[in-house]
C-alpha atoms as a PDB file:
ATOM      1  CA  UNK A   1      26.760 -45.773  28.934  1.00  0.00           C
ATOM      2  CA  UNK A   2      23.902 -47.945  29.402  1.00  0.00           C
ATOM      3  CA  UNK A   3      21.396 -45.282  30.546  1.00  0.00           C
ATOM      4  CA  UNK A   4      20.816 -42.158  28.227  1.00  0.00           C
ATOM      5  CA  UNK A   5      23.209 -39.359  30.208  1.00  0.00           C
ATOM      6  CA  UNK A   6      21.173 -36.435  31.096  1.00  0.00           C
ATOM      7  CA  UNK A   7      21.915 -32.884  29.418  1.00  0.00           C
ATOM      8  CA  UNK A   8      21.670 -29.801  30.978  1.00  0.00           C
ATOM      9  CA  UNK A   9      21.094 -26.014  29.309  1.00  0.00           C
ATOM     10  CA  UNK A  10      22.116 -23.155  30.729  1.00  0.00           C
ATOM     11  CA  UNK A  11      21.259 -19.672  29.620  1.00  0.00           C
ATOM     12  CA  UNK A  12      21.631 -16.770  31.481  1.00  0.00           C
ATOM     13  CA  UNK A  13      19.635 -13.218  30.885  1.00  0.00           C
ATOM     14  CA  UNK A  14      19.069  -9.820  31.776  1.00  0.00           C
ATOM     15  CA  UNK A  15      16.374  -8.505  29.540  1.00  0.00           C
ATOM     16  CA  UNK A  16      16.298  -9.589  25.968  1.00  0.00           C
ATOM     17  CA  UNK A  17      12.833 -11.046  26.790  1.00  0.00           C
ATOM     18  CA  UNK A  18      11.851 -11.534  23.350  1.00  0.00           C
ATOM     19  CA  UNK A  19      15.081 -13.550  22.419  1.00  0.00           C
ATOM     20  CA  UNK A  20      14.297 -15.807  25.711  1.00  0.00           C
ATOM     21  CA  UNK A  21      11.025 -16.560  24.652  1.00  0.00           C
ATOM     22  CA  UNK A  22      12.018 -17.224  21.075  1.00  0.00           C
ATOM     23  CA  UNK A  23      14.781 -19.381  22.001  1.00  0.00           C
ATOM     24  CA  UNK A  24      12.179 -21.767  24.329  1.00  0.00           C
ATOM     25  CA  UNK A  25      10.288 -21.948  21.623  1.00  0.00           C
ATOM     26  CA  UNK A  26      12.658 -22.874  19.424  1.00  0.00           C
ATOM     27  CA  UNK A  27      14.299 -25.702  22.239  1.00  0.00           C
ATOM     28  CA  UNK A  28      10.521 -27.116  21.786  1.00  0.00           C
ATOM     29  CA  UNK A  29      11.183 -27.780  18.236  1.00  0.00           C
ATOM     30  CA  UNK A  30      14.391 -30.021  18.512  1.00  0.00           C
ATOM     31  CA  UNK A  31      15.173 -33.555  18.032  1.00  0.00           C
ATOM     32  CA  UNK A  32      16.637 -33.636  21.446  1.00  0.00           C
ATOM     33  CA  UNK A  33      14.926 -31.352  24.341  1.00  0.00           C
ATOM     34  CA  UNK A  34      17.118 -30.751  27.741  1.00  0.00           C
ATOM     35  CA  UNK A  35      16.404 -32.707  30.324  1.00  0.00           C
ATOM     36  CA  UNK A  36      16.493 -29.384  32.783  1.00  0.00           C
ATOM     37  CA  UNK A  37      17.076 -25.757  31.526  1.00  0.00           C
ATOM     38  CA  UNK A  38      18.631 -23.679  34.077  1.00  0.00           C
ATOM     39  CA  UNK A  39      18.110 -20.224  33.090  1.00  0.00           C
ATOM     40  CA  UNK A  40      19.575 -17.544  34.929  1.00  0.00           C
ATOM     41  CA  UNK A  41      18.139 -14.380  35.949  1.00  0.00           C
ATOM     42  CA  UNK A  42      20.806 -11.435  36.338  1.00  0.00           C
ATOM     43  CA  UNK A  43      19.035  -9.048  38.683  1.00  0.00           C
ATOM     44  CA  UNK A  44      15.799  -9.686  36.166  1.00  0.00           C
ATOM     45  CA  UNK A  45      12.824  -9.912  38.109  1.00  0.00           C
ATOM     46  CA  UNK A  46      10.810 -10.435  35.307  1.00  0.00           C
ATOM     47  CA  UNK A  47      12.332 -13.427  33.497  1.00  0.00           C
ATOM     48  CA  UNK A  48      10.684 -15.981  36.426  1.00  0.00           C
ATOM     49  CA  UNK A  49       7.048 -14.698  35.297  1.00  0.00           C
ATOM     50  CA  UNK A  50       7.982 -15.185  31.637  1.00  0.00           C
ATOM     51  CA  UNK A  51       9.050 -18.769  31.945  1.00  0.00           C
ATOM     52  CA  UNK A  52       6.521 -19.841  34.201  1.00  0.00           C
ATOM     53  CA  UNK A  53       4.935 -23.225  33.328  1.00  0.00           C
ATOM     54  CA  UNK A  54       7.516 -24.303  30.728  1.00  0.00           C
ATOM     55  CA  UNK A  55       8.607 -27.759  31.402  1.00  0.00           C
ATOM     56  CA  UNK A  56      11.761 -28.801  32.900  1.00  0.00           C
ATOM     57  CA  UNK A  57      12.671 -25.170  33.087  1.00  0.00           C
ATOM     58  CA  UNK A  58      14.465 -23.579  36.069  1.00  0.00           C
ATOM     59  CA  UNK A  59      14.808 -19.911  36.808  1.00  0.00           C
ATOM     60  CA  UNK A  60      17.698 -19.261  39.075  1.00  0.00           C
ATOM     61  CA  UNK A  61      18.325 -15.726  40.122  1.00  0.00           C
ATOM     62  CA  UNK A  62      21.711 -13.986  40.801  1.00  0.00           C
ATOM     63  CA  UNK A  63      21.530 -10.073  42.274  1.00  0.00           C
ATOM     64  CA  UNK A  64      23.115  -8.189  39.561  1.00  0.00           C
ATOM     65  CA  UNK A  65      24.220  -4.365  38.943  1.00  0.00           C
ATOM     66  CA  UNK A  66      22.794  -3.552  35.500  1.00  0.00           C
ATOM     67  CA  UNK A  67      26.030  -1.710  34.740  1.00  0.00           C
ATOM     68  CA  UNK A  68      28.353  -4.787  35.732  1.00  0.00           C
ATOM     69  CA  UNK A  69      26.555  -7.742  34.952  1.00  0.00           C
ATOM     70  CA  UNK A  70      28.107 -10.986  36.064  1.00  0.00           C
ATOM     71  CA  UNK A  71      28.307 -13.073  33.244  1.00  0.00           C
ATOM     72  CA  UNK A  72      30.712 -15.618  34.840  1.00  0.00           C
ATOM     73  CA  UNK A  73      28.985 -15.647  37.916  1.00  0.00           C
ATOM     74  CA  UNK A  74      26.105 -16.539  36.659  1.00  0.00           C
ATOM     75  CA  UNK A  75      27.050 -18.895  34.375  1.00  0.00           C
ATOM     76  CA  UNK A  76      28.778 -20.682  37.234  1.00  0.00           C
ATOM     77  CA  UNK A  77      25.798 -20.627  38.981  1.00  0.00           C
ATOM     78  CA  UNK A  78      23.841 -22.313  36.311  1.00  0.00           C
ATOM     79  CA  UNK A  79      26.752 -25.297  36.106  1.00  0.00           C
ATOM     80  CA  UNK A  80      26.427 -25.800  39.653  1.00  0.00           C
ATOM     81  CA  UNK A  81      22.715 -26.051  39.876  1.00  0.00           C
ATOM     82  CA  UNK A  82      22.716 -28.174  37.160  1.00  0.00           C
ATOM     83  CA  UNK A  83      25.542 -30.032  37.978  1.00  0.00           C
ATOM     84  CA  UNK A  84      23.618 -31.151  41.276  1.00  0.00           C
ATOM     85  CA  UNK A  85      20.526 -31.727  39.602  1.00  0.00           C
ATOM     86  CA  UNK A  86      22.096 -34.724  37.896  1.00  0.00           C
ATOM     87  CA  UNK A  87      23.299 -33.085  35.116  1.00  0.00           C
ATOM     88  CA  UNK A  88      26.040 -35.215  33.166  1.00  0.00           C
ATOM     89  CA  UNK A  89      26.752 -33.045  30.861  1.00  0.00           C
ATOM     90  CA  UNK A  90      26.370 -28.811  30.168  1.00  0.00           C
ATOM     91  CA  UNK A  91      25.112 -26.880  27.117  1.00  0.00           C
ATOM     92  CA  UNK A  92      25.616 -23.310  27.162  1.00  0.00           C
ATOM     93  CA  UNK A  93      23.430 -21.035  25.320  1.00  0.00           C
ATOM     94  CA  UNK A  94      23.536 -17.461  24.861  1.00  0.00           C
ATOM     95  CA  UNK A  95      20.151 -15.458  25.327  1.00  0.00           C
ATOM     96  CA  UNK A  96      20.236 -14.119  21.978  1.00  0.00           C
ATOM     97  CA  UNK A  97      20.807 -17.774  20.130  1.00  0.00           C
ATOM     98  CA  UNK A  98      18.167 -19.838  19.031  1.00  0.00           C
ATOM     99  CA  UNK A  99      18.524 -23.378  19.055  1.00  0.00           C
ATOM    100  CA  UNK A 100      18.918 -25.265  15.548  1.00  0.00           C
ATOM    101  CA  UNK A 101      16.668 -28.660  15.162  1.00  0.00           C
ATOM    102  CA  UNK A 102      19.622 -31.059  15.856  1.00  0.00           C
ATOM    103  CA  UNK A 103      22.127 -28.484  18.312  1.00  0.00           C
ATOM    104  CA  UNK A 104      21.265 -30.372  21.645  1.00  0.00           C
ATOM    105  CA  UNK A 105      20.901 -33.704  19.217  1.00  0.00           C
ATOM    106  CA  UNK A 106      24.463 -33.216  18.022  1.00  0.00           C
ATOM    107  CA  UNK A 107      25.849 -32.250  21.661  1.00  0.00           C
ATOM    108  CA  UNK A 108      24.442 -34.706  23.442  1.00  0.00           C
ATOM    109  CA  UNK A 109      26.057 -37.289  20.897  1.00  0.00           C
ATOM    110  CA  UNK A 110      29.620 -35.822  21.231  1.00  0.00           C
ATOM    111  CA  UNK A 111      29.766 -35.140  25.371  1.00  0.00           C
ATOM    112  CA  UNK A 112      28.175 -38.822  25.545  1.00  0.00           C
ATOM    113  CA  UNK A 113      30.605 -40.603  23.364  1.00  0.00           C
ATOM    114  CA  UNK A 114      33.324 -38.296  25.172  1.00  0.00           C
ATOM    115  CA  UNK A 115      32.239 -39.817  28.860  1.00  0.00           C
ATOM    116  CA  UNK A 116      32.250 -43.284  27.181  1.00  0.00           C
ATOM    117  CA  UNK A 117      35.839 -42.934  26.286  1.00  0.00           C
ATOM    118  CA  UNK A 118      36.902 -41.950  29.320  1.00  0.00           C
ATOM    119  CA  UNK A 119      39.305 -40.196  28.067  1.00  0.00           C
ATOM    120  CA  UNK A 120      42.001 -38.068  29.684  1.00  0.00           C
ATOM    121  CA  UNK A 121      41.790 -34.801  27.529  1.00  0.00           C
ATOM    122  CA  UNK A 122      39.089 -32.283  28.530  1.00  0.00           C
ATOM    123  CA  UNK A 123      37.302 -30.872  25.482  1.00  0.00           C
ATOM    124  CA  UNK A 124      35.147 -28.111  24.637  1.00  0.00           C
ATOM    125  CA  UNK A 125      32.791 -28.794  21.859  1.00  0.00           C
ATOM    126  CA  UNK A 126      31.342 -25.991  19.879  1.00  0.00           C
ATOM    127  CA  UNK A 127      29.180 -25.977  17.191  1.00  0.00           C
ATOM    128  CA  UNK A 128      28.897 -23.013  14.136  1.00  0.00           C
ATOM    129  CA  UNK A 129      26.700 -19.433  15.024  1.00  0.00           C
ATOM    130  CA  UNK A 130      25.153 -18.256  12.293  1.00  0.00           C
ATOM    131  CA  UNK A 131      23.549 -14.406  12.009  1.00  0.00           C
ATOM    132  CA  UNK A 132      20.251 -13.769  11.374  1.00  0.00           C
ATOM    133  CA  UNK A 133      18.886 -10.689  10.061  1.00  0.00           C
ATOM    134  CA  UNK A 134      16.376  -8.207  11.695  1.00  0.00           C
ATOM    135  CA  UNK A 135      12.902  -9.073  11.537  1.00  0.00           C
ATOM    136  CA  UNK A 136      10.558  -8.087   9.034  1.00  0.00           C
ATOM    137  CA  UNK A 137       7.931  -5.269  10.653  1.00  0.00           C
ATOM    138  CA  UNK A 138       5.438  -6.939  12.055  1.00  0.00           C
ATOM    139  CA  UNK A 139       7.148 -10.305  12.537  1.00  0.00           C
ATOM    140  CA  UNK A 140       7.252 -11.564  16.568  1.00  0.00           C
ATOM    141  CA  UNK A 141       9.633 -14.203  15.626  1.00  0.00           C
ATOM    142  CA  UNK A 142      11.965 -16.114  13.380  1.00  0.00           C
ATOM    143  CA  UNK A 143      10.615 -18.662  10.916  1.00  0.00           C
ATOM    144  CA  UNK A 144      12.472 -21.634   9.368  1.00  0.00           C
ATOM    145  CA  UNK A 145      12.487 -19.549   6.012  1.00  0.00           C
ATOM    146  CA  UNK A 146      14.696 -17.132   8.003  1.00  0.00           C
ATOM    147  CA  UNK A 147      16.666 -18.974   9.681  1.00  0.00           C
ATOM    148  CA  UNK A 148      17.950 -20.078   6.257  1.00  0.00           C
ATOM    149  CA  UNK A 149      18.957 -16.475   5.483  1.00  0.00           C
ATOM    150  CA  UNK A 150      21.099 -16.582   8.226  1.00  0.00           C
ATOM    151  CA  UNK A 151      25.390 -16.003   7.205  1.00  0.00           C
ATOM    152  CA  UNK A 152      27.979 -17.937   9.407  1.00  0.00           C
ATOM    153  CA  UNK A 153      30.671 -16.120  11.119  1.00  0.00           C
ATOM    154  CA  UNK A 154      33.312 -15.180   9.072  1.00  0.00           C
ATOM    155  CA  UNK A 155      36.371 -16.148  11.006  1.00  0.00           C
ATOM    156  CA  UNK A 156      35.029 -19.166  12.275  1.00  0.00           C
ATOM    157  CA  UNK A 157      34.836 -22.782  10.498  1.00  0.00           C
ATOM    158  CA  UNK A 158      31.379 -24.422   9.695  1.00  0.00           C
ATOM    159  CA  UNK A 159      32.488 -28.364   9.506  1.00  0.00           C
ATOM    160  CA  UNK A 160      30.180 -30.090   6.659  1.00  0.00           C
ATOM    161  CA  UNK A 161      27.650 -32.305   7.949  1.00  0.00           C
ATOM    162  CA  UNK A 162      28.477 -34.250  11.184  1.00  0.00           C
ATOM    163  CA  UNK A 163      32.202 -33.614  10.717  1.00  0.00           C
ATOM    164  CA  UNK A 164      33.781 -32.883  13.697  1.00  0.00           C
ATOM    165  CA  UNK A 165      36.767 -30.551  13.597  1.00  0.00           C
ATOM    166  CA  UNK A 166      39.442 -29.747  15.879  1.00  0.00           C
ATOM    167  CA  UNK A 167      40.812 -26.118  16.792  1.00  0.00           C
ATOM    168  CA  UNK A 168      44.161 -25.828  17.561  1.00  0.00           C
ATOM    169  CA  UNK A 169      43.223 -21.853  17.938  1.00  0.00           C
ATOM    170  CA  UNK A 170      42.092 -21.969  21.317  1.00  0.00           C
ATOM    171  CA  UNK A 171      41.362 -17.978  21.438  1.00  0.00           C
ATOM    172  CA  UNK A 172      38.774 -18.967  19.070  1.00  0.00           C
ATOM    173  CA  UNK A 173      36.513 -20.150  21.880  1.00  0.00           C
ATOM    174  CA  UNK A 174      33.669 -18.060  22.327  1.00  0.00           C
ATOM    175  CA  UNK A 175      30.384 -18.627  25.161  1.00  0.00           C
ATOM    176  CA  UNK A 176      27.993 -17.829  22.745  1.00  0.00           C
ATOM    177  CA  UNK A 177      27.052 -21.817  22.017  1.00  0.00           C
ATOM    178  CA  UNK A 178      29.307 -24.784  23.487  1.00  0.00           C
ATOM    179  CA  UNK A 179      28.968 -27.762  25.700  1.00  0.00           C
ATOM    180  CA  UNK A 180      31.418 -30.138  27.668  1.00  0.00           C
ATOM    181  CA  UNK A 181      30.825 -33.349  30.130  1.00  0.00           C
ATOM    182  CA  UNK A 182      31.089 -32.779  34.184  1.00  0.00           C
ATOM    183  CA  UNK A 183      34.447 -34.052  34.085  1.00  0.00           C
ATOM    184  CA  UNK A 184      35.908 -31.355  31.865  1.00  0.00           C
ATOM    185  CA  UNK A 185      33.282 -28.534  33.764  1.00  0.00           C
ATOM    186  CA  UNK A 186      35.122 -29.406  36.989  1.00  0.00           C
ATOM    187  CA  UNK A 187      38.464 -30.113  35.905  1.00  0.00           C
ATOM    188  CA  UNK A 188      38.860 -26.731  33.920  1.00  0.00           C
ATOM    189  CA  UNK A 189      37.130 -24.810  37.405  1.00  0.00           C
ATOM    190  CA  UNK A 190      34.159 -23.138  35.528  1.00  0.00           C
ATOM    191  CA  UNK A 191      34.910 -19.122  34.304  1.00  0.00           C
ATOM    192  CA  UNK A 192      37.138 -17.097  36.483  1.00  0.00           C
ATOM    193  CA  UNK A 193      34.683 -15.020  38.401  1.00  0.00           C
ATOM    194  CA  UNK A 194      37.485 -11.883  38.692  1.00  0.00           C
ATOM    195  CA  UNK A 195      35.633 -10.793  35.227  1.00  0.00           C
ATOM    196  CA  UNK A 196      32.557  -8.772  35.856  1.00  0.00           C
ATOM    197  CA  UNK A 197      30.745  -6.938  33.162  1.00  0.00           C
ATOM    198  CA  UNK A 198      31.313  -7.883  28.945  1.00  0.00           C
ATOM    199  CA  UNK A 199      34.532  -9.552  27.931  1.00  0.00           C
ATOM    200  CA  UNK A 200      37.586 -11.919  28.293  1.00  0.00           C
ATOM    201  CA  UNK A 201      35.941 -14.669  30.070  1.00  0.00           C
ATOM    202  CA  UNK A 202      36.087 -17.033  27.756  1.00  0.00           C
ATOM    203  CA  UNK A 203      39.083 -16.082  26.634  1.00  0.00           C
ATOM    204  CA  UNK A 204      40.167 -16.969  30.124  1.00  0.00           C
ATOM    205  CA  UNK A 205      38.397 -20.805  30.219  1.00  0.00           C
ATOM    206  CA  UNK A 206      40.453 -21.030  27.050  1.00  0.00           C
ATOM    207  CA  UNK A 207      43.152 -20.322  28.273  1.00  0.00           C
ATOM    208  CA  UNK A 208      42.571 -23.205  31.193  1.00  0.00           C
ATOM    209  CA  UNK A 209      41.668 -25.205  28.425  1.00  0.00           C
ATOM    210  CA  UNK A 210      45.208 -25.243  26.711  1.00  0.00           C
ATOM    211  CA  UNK A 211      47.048 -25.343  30.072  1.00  0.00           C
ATOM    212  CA  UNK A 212      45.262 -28.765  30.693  1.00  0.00           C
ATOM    213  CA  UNK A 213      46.359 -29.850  27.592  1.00  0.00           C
ATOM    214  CA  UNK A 214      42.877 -29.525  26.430  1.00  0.00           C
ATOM    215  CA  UNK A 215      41.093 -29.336  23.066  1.00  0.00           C
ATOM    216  CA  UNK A 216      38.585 -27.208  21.305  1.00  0.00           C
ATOM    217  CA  UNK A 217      36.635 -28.941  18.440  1.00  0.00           C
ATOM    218  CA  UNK A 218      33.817 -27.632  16.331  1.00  0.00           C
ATOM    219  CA  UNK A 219      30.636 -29.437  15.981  1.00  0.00           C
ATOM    220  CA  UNK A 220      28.964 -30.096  12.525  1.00  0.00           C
ATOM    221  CA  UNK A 221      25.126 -30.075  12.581  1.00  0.00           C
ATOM    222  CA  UNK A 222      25.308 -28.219  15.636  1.00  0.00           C
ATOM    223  CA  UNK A 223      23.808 -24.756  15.103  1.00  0.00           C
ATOM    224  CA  UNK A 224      22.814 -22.064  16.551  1.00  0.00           C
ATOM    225  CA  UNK A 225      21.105 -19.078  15.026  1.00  0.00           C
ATOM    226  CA  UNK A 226      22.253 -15.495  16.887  1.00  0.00           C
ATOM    227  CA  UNK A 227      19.159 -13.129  16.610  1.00  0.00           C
ATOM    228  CA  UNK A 228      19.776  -9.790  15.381  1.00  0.00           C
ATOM    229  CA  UNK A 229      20.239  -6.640  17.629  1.00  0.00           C
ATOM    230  CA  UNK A 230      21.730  -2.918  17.425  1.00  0.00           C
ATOM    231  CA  UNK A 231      25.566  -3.554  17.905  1.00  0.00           C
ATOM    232  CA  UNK A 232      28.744  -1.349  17.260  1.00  0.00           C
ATOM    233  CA  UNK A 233      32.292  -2.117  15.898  1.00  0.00           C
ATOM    234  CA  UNK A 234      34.107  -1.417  18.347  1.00  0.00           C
ATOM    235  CA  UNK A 235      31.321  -2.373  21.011  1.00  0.00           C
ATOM    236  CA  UNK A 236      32.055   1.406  22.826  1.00  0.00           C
ATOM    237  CA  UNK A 237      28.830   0.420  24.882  1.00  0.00           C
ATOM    238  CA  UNK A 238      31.378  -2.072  27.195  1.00  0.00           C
ATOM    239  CA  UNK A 239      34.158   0.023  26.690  1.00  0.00           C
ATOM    240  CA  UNK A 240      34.728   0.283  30.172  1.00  0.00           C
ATOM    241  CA  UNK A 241      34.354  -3.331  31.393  1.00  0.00           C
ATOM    242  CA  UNK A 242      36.393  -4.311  28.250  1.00  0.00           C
ATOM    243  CA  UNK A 243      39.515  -2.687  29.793  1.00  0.00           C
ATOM    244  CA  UNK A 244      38.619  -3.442  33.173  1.00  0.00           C
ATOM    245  CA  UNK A 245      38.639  -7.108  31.862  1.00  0.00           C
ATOM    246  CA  UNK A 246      42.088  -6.950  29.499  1.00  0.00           C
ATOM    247  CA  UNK A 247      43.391  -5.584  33.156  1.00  0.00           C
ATOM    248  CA  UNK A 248      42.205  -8.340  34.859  1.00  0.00           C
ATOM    249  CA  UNK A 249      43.168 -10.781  32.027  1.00  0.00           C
ATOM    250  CA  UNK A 250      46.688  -9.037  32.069  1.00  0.00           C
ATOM    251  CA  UNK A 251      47.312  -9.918  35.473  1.00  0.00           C
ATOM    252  CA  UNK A 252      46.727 -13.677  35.160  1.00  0.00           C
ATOM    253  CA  UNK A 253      48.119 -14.786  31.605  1.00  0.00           C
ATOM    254  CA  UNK A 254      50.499 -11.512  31.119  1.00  0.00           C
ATOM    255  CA  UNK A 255      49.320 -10.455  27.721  1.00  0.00           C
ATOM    256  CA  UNK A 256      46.114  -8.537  26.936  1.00  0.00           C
ATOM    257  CA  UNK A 257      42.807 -10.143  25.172  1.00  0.00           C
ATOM    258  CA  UNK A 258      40.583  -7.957  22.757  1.00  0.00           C
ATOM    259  CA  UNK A 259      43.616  -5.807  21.768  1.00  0.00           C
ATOM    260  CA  UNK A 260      42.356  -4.652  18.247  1.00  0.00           C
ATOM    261  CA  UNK A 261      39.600  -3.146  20.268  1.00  0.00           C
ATOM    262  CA  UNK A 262      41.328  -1.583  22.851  1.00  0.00           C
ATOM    263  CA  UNK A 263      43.583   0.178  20.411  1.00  0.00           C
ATOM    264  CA  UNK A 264      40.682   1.373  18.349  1.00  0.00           C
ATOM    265  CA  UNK A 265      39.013   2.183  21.420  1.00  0.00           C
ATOM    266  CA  UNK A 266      42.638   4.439  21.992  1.00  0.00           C
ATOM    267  CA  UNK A 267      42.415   5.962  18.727  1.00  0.00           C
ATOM    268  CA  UNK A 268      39.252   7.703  19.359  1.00  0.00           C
ATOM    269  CA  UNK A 269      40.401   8.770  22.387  1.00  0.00           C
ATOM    270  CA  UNK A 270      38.566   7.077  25.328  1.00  0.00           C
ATOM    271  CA  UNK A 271      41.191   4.767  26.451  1.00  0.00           C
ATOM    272  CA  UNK A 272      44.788   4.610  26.859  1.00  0.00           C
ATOM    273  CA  UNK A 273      47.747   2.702  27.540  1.00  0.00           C
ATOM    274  CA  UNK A 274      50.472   3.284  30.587  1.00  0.00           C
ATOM    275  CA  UNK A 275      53.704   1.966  29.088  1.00  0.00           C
ATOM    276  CA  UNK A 276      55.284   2.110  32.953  1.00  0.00           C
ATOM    277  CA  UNK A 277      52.144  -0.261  34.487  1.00  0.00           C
ATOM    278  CA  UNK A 278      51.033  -2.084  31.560  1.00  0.00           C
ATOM    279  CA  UNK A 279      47.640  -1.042  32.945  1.00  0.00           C
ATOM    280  CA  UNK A 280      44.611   0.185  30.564  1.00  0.00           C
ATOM    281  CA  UNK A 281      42.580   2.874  31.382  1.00  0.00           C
ATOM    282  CA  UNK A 282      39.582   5.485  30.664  1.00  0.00           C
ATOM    283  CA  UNK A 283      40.408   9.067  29.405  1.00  0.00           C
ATOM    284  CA  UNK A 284      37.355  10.127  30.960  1.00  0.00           C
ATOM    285  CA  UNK A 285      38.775   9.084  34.371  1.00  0.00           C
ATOM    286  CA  UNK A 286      42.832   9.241  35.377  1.00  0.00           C
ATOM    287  CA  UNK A 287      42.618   6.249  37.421  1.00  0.00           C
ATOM    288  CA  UNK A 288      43.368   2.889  36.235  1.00  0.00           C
ATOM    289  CA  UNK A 289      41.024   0.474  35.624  1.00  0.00           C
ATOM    290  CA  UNK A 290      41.951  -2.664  38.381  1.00  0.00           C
ATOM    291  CA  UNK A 291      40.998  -5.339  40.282  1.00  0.00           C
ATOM    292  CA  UNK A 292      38.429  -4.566  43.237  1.00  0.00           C
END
């Protein structure tokens, strides 16, 4: 295209302050800077304050139950304000990522060459997370020096250099760092909004993806660094919007997502199955776990 398209990032947050702030700062180090970032406040009502005065920043607020956050929601929200702010292309970017130098560099080179192709397949381009470790005492925030101690994911490729690298495991698709033009955003419909609370979203858009004949490719040079925080294995935290979510996930695509969780979450007893509904519930409640 003859003029340089304009890139959007959208992160949305409840809480996780620090990580916000770390992650602007670290968007002020790149080769590439958004031309808007949409942030989204989740019932937050002090993430406006925080951000006040940082260039080309927007703070968007959706109301939000703490308990139930709505991750789709909000990230549809973001896509839409961006989307009519000009926006020709979208960068998602979880609240707990930092940027690397070159991530909006590398995306804004693939969703660019993409629109100049004009071609018919919608893509999602993702580029590698890698995990940081907790901060030294004392430290407010990650240094270059640690962001080279950072470890990729294990069950996820890291293409060398610029190579780009396409995924014909589309369940591999995960929110925490991707970006795709306005074409593909409203072609695929966004993330169904029937999931409230942590998990099977993406899974869903994913899903979209491969029934539009779409593709998922990883993006070389296009990192993101996930900052450390407290976590379990299985996350028990969500266990209760996790099977809310397989439910709702159930109902549209017929199988179930996250199902090495849900049966761990069964063997320690807090969830189980109904063989007669196909339904997943809580043991601490008798009631299945549906659609509102």
């Amino acid at each position: 295209m003859s003029a340089r398209e304009r890139l959007a990032l959208v992160t949305i947050a409840h809480g996780r302050h620090a990580h916000l702030a770390a992650q602007v700062e670290h968007l002020a180090r790149g080769t590439r800077r958004p031309d808007r970032h949409v942030v989204v406040s989740m019932g937050d009502e002090q993430i406006a304050p925080l951000l006040s005065g940082v260039p080309d920043t927007d703070v968007l607020s959706v109301d939000a139950d703490p308990a139930r956050l709505p991750l789709a929601a909000a990230r549809n929200a973001g896509a839409t304000a961006a989307l009519d702010g000009g926006a020709d292309s979208l960068v998602f970017l979880d609240v707990d990522c930092l940027p690397g130098v070159r991530l909006l560099e590398r995306y804004a080179q693939v969703t660019s060459a993409e629109a100049d192709s004009d071609g018919p397949t919608p893509v999602i381009w993702s580029g590698p997370v890698h995990y940081l470790p907790a901060l030294e005492r004392g430290e407010a925030s990650y240094s270059a020096a640690d962001l080279a101690l950072s470890r990729p994911h294990p069950a996820r490729p890291v293409p060398d250099g610029d190579r780009l690298l396409d995924e014909p495991r589309l369940e591999l698709f995960w929110s925490l760092s991707f970006a795709l033009t306005a074409a593909t955003w409203h072609r695929l419909g966004g993330f169904c909004e029937d999931y409230v609370g942590y998990g099977a979203e993406d899974t869903d858009l994913a899903r979209v993806l491969g029934r539009e004949s779409g593709r998922l490719t990883w993006v070389g040079g296009a990192t993101a660094y996930h900052q450390h925080h407290p976590t379990s294995t299985p996350p028990v935290q969500h266990v209760a919007p996790i099977v809310r979510n397989a439910n709702v996930f159930h109902r549209r695509w017929g199988d179930y997502p996250m199902l090495g969780w849900l049966r761990e979450f069964e063997s320690q007893g807090l969830v189980r199955h109904d063989e007669r509904t196909g339904d997943w519930s809580m043991c601490q409640d008798t009631r299945a776990v549906t659609t509102p």
